[in-house]
Protein backbone atom coordinates (compact mmCIF):
# COMPACT_ATOMS: atom_id res chain seq x y z
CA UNK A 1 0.00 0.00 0.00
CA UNK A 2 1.36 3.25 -0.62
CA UNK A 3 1.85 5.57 2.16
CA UNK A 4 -0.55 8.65 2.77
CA UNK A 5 0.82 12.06 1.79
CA UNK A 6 1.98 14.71 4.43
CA UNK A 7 -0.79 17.31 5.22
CA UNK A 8 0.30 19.79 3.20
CA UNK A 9 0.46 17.74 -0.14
CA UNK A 10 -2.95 16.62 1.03
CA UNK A 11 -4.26 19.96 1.53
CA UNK A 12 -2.05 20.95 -1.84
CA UNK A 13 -4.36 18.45 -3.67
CA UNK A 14 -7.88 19.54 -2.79
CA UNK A 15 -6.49 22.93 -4.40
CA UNK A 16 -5.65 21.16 -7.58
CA UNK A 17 -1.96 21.91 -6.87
CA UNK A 18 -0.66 18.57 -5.50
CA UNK A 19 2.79 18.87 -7.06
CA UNK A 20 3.12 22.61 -6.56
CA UNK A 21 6.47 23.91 -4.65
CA UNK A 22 4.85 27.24 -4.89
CA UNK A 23 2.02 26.76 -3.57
CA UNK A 24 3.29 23.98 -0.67
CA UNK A 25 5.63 27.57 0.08
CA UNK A 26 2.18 29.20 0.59
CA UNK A 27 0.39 26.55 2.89
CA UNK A 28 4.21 25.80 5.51
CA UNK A 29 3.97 29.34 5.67
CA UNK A 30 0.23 29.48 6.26
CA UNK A 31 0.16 26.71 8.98
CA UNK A 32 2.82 24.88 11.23
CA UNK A 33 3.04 20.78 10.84
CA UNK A 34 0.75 20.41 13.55
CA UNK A 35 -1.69 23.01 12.19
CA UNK A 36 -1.56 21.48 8.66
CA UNK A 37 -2.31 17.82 10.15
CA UNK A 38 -5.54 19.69 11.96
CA UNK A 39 -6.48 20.98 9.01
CA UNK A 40 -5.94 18.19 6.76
CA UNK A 41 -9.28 16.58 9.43
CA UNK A 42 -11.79 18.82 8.92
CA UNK A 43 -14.48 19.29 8.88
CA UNK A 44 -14.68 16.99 12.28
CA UNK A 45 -15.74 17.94 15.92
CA UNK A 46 -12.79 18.85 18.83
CA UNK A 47 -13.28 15.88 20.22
CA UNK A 48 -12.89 13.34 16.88
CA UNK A 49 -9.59 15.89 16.30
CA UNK A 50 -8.20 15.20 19.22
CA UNK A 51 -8.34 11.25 19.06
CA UNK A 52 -7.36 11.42 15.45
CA UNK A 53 -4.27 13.95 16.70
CA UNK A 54 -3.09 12.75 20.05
CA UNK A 55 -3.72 16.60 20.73
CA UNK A 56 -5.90 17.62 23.81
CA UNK A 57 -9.00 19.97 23.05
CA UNK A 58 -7.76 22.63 24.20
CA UNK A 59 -4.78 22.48 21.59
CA UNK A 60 -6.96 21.63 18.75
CA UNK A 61 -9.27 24.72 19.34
CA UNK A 62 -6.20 26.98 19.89
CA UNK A 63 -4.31 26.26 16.94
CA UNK A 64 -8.14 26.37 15.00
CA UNK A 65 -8.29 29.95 16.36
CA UNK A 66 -5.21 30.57 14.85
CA UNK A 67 -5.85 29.30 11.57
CA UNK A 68 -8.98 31.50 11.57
CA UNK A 69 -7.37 35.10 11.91
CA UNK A 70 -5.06 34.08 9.77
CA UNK A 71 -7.56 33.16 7.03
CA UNK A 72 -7.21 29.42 6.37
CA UNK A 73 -10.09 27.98 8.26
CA UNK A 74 -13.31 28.45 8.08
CA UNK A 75 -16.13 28.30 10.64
CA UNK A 76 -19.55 27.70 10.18
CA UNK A 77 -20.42 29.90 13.05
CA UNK A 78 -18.05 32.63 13.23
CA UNK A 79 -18.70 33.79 16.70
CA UNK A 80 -18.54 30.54 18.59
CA UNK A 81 -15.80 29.24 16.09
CA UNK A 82 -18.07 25.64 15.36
CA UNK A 83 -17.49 22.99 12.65
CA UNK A 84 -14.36 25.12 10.74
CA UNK A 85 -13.17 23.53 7.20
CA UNK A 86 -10.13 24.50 5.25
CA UNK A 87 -10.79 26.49 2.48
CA UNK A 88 -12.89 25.62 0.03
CA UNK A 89 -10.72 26.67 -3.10
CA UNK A 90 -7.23 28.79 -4.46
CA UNK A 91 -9.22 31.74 -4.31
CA UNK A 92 -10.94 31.89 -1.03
CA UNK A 93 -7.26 31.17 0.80
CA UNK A 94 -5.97 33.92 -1.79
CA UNK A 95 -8.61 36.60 -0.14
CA UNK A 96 -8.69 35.51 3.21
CA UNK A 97 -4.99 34.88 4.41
CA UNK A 98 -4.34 38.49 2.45
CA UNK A 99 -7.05 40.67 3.36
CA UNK A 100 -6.12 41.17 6.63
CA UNK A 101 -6.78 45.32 7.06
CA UNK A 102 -5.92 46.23 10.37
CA UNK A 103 -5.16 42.72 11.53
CA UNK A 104 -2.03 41.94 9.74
CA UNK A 105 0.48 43.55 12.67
CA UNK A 106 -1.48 41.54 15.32
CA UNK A 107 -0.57 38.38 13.68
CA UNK A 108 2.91 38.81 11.46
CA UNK A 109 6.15 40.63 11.98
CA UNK A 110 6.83 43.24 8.86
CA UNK A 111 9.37 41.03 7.69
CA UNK A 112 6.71 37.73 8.11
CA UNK A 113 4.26 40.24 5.95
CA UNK A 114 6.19 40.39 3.20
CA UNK A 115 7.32 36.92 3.39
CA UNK A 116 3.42 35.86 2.75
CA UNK A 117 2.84 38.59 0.08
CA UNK A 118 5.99 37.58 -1.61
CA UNK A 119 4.94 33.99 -1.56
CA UNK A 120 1.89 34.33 -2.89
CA UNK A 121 3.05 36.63 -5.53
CA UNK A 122 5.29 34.41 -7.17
CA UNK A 123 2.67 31.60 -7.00
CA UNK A 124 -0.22 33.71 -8.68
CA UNK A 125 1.80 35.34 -11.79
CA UNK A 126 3.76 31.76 -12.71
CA UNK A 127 1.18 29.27 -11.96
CA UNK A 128 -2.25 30.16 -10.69
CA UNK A 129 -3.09 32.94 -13.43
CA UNK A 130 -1.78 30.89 -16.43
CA UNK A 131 -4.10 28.08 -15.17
CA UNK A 132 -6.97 30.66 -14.22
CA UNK A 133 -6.97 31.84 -18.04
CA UNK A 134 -6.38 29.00 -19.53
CA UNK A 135 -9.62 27.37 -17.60
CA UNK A 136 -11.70 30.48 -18.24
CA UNK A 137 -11.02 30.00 -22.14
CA UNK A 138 -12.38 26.01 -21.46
CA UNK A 139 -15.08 26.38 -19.81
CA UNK A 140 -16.56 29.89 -19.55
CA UNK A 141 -19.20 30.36 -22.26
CA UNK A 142 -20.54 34.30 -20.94
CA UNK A 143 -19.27 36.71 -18.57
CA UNK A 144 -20.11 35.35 -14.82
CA UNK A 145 -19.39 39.39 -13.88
CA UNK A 146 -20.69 43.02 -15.43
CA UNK A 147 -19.26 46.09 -14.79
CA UNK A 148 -21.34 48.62 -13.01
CA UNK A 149 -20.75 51.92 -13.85
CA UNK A 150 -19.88 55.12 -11.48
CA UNK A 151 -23.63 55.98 -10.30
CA UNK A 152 -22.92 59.47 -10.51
CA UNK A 153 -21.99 59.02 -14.95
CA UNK A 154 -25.84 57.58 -15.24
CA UNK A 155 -27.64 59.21 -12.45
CA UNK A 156 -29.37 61.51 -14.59
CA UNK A 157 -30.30 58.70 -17.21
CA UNK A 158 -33.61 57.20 -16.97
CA UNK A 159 -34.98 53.74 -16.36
CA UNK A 160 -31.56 52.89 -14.23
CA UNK A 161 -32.36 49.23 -12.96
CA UNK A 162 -31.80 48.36 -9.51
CA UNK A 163 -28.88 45.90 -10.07
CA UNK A 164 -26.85 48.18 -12.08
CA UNK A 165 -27.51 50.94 -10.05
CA UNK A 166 -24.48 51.05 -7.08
CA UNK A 167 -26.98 52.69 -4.72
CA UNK A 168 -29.11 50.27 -4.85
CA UNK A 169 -27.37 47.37 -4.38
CA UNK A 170 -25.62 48.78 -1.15
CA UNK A 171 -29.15 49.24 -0.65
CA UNK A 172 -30.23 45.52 -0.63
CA UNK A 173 -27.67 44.40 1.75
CA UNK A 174 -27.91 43.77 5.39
CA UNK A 175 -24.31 44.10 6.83
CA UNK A 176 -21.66 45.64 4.75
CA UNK A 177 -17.80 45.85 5.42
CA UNK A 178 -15.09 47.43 4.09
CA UNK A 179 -11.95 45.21 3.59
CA UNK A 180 -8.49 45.23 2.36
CA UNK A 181 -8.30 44.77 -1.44
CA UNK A 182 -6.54 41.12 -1.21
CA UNK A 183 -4.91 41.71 -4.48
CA UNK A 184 -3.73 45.53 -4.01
CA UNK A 185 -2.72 44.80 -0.58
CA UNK A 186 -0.13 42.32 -1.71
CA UNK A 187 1.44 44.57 -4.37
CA UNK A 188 1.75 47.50 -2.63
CA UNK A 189 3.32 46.12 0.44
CA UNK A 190 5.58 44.93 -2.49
CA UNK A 191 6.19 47.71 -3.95
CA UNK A 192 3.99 46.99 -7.43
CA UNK A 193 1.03 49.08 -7.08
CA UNK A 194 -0.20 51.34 -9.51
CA UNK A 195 -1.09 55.02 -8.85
CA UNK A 196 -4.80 53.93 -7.32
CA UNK A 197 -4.60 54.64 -3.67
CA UNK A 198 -6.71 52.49 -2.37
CA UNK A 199 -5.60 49.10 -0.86
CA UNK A 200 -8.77 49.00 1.49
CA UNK A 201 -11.70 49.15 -1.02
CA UNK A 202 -13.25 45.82 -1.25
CA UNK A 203 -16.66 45.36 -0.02
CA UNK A 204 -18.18 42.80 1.98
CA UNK A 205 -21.75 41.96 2.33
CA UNK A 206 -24.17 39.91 4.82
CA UNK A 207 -22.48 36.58 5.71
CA UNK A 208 -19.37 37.77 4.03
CA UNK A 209 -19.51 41.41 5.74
CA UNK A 210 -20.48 38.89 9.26
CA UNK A 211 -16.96 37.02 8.87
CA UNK A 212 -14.71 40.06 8.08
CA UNK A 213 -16.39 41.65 11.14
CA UNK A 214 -16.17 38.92 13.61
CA UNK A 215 -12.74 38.31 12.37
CA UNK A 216 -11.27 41.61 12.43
CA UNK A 217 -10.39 42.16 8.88
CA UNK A 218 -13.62 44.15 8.02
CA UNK A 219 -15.09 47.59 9.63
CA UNK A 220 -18.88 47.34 9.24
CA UNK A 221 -20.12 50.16 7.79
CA UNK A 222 -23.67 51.67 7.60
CA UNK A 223 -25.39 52.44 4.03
CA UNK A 224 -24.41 56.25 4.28
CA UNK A 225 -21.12 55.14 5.19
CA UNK A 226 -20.49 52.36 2.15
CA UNK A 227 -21.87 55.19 -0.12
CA UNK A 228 -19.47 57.46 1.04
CA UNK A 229 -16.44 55.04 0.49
CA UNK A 230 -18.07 54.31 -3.07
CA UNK A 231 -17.56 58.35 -4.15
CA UNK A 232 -13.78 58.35 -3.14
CA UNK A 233 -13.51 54.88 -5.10
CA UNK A 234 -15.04 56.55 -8.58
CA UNK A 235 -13.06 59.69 -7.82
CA UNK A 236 -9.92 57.27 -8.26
CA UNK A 237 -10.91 56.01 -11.13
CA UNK A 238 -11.45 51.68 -10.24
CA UNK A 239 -14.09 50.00 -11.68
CA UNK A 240 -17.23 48.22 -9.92
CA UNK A 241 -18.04 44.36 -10.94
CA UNK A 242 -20.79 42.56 -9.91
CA UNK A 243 -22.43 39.58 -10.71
CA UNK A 244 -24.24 39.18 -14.51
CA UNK A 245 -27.40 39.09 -13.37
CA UNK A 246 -30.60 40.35 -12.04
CA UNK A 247 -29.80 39.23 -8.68
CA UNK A 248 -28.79 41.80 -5.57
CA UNK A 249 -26.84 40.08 -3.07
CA UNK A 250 -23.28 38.43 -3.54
CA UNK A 251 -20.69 37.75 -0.25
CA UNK A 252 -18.15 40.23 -1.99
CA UNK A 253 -17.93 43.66 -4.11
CA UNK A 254 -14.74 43.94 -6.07
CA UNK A 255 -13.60 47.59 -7.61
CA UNK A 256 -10.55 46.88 -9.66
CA UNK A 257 -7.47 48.26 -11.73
CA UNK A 258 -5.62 46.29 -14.58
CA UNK A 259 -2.25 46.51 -12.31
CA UNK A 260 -3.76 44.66 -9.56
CA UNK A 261 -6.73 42.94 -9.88
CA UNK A 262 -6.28 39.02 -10.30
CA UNK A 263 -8.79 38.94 -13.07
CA UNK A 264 -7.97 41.78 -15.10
CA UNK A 265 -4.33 41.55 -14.02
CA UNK A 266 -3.45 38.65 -15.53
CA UNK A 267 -5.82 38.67 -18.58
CA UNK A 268 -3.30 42.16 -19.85
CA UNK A 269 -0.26 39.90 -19.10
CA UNK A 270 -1.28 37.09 -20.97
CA UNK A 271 -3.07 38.41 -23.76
CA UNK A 272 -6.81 37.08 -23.02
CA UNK A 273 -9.49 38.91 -23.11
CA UNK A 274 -11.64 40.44 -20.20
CA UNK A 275 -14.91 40.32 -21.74
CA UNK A 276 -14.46 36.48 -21.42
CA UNK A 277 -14.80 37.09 -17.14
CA UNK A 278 -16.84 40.38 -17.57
CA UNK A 279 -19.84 41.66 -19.65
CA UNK A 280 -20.10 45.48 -20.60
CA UNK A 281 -22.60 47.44 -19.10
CA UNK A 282 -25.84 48.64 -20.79
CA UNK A 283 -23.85 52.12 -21.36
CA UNK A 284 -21.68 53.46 -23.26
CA UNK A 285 -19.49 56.64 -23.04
CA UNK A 286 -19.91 59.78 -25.57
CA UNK A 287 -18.21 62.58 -26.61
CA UNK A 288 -19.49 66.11 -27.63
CA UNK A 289 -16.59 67.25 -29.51
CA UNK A 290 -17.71 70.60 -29.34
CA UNK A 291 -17.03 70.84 -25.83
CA UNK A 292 -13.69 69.20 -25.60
CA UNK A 293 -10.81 71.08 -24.58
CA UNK A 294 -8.62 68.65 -25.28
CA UNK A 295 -7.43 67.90 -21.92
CA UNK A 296 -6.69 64.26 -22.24
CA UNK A 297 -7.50 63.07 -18.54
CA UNK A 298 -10.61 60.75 -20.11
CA UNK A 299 -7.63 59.31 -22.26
CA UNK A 300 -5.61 59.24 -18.78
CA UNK A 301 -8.42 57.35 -16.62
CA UNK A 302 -9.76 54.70 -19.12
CA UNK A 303 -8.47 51.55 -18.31
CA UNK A 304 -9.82 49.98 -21.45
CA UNK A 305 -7.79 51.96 -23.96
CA UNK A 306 -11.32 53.12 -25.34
CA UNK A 307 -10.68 56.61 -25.58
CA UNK A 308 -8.60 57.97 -28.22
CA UNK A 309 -7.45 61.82 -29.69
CA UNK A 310 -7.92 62.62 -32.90
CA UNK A 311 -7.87 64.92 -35.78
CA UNK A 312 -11.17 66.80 -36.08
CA UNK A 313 -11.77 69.19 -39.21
CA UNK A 314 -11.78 72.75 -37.87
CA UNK A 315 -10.21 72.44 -34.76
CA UNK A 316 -6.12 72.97 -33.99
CA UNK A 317 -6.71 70.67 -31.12
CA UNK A 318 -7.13 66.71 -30.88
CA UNK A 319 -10.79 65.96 -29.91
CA UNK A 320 -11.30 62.68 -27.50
CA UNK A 321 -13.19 59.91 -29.68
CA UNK A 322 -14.66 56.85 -27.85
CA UNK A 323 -13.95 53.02 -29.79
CA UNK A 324 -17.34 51.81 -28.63
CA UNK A 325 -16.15 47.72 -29.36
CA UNK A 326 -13.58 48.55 -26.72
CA UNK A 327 -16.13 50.67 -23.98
CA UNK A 328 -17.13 48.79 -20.93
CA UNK A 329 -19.47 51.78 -19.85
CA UNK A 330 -17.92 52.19 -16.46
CA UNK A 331 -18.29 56.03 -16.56
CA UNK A 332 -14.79 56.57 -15.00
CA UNK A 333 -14.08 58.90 -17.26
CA UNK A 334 -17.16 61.36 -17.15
CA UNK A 335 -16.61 61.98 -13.87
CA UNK A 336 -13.40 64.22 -14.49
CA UNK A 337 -14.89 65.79 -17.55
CA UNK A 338 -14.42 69.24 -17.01
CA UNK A 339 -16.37 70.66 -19.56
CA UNK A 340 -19.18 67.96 -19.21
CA UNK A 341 -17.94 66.65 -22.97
CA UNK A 342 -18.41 63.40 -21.89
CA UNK A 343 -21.67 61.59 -21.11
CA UNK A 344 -23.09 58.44 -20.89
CA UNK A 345 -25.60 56.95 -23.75
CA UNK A 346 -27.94 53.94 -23.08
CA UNK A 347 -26.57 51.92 -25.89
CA UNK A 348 -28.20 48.13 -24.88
CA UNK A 349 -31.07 46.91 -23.71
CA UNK A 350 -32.58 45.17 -20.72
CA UNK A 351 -32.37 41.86 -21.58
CA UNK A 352 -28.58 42.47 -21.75
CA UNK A 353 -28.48 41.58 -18.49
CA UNK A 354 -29.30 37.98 -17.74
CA UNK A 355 -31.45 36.81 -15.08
CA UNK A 356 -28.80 34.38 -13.58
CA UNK A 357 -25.35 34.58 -13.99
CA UNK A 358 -23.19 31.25 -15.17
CA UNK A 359 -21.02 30.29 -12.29
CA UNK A 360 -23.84 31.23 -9.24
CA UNK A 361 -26.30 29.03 -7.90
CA UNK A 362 -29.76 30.04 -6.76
């Protein structure tokens, strides 16, 4: 009989990563031997752990505590800590072990920090975001996100639809928090962030918002609050996603840069194509080339390379022209529009939007 693997290649495997070096890197520095051999049990009560471990029950729930503010387990009940699992995927360890906000000095050393970050950033750019695009192009036929444009580019446009309309959907939730950007965090502790400022602009919602909270990597935030946040997020110039559908609640709220994000980030760096992850809005950016000065800060802000300058008959200036194939309609670019050139147009209609996304249950 061959011999059982070693925790980690164990854990390694439910990831789809059984032979990764990288990502083994990721889980010894994640857990200790005796935290990965925990781990590698669940789910299973204390008391099953504890037989199966030789550890008392005090141990086992210590090192479990442990493992949750560091973002590896998972609890079923957050406050009382019962029936944790390891997580469920790559992505949910990604988010959780790196979006740790405020709690990140209670748990690592600087130097430990930027051991993790660096860790998981060689890990993501030569292994899991090859595989992530490669798998998209295999099995994704339509865009499980949408971009939801800045509220304050359509807010003047009629028939707005609840779930495209960011005050709205802050609207429908019952606990919201505001996290660390998992993503952002990572590269600019390590130096590779782009000129966005914000590393702590993800949102969290109901029994996401409940775990940040409880955890102490989220700060709840009331609707006025989360609305507030969402107007210095659109003043920098990041770009809501959502789910592509007509539904209103999802555990987390994404606004994203092509530096950092790990969709967008690694679909510029390998050539793919974003519209395979996410659908266009239902608008569309135009230009009155009347009113343009010129200024080139649309050009500047569009993260789509949608907006180009060019020669107009009668004017010494370049004039901004929108490549609608390339427009996303996230209105990013109307909002520092001086002269109020630049507008959004209704361009699709409402059964553009599908009623459930592929990739989300009921």
């Amino acid at each position: 009989m061959s011999a059982s693997p070693d925790p980690y290649t164990a854990l390694a495997q439910r990831h789809g990563y059984t032979d990764s070096v990288r990502y083994r890197k990721v889980l010894e520095f994640l857990m200790t031997p005796q935290q990965a051999a925990i781990a590698v049990e669940l789910p299973a009560p204390p008391e099953e752990l504890a037989a199966k471990t030789g550890l008392s029950p005090e141990t086992i729930q210590s090192e479990l505590d442990a493992l949750f503010l560091r973002g590896v387990v998972f609890p079923k009940n957050f406050k009382t800590r019962e029936n944790p699992r390891f997580a469920r995927e790559v992505t949910q360890l990604h988010d959780a072990s790196q979006s740790i906000l405020d709690l990140d000095a209670k748990i690592y050393t600087p130097e430990e920090k930027q051991e993790l970050f660096r860790l998981w950033e060689d890990f993501c750019e030569n292994e899991w975001y090859p595989d992530r695009i490669k798998l998209a192009a295999e099995m994704l036929t339509s865009p499980p996100l949408r971009v939801i444009p800045a509220y304050a580019a359509i807010k003047d446009l009629p028939d707005i639809m609840p779930f495209e309309d960011m005050r709205e959907i802050l609207r429908a939730q019952h606990t919201r928090a505001l996290c660390s950007c998992s993503c952002r965090k990572r590269r600019t502790d390590l130096g590779m962030a782009c000129e966005h400022s914000h590393d702590v602009n993800c949102f969290q919602f109901n029994r996401g918002a409940e775990y940040a909270i409880t955890r102490g990597t989220g700060r709840e935030m009331t609707y006025e609050e989360a609305l507030a946040v969402v107007d210095t997020i659109e003043e920098d110039g990041l770009v809501h996603n959502w789910r592509n559908d007509r539904v209103m609640t999802m555990p987390v709220m994404c606004h994203c840069c092509i530096d950092c994000c790990m969709i967008w980030h690694p679909v510029e760096t390998h050539g793919a194509d974003i519209g395979t992850y996410w659908a266009k809005s239902r608008f569309q950016a135009h230009v009155d080339q009347d009113l343009c000065t010129g200024c080139q800060s649309c050009v500047e802000r569009c993260m789509f390379d949608a907006i180009e300058m060019v020669k107009v008959p009668g004017s010494k200036k370049l004039k901004a022209t929108i490549h609608a194939e390339k427009c996303y309609g996230c209105g990013v670019c109307v909002l520092k529009c001086e002269t109020s050139a630049l507008s959004m147009k209704t361009v699709r209609p409402p059964e553009h939007i599908p009623e459930l996304a592929e990739g989300f249950g009921h």
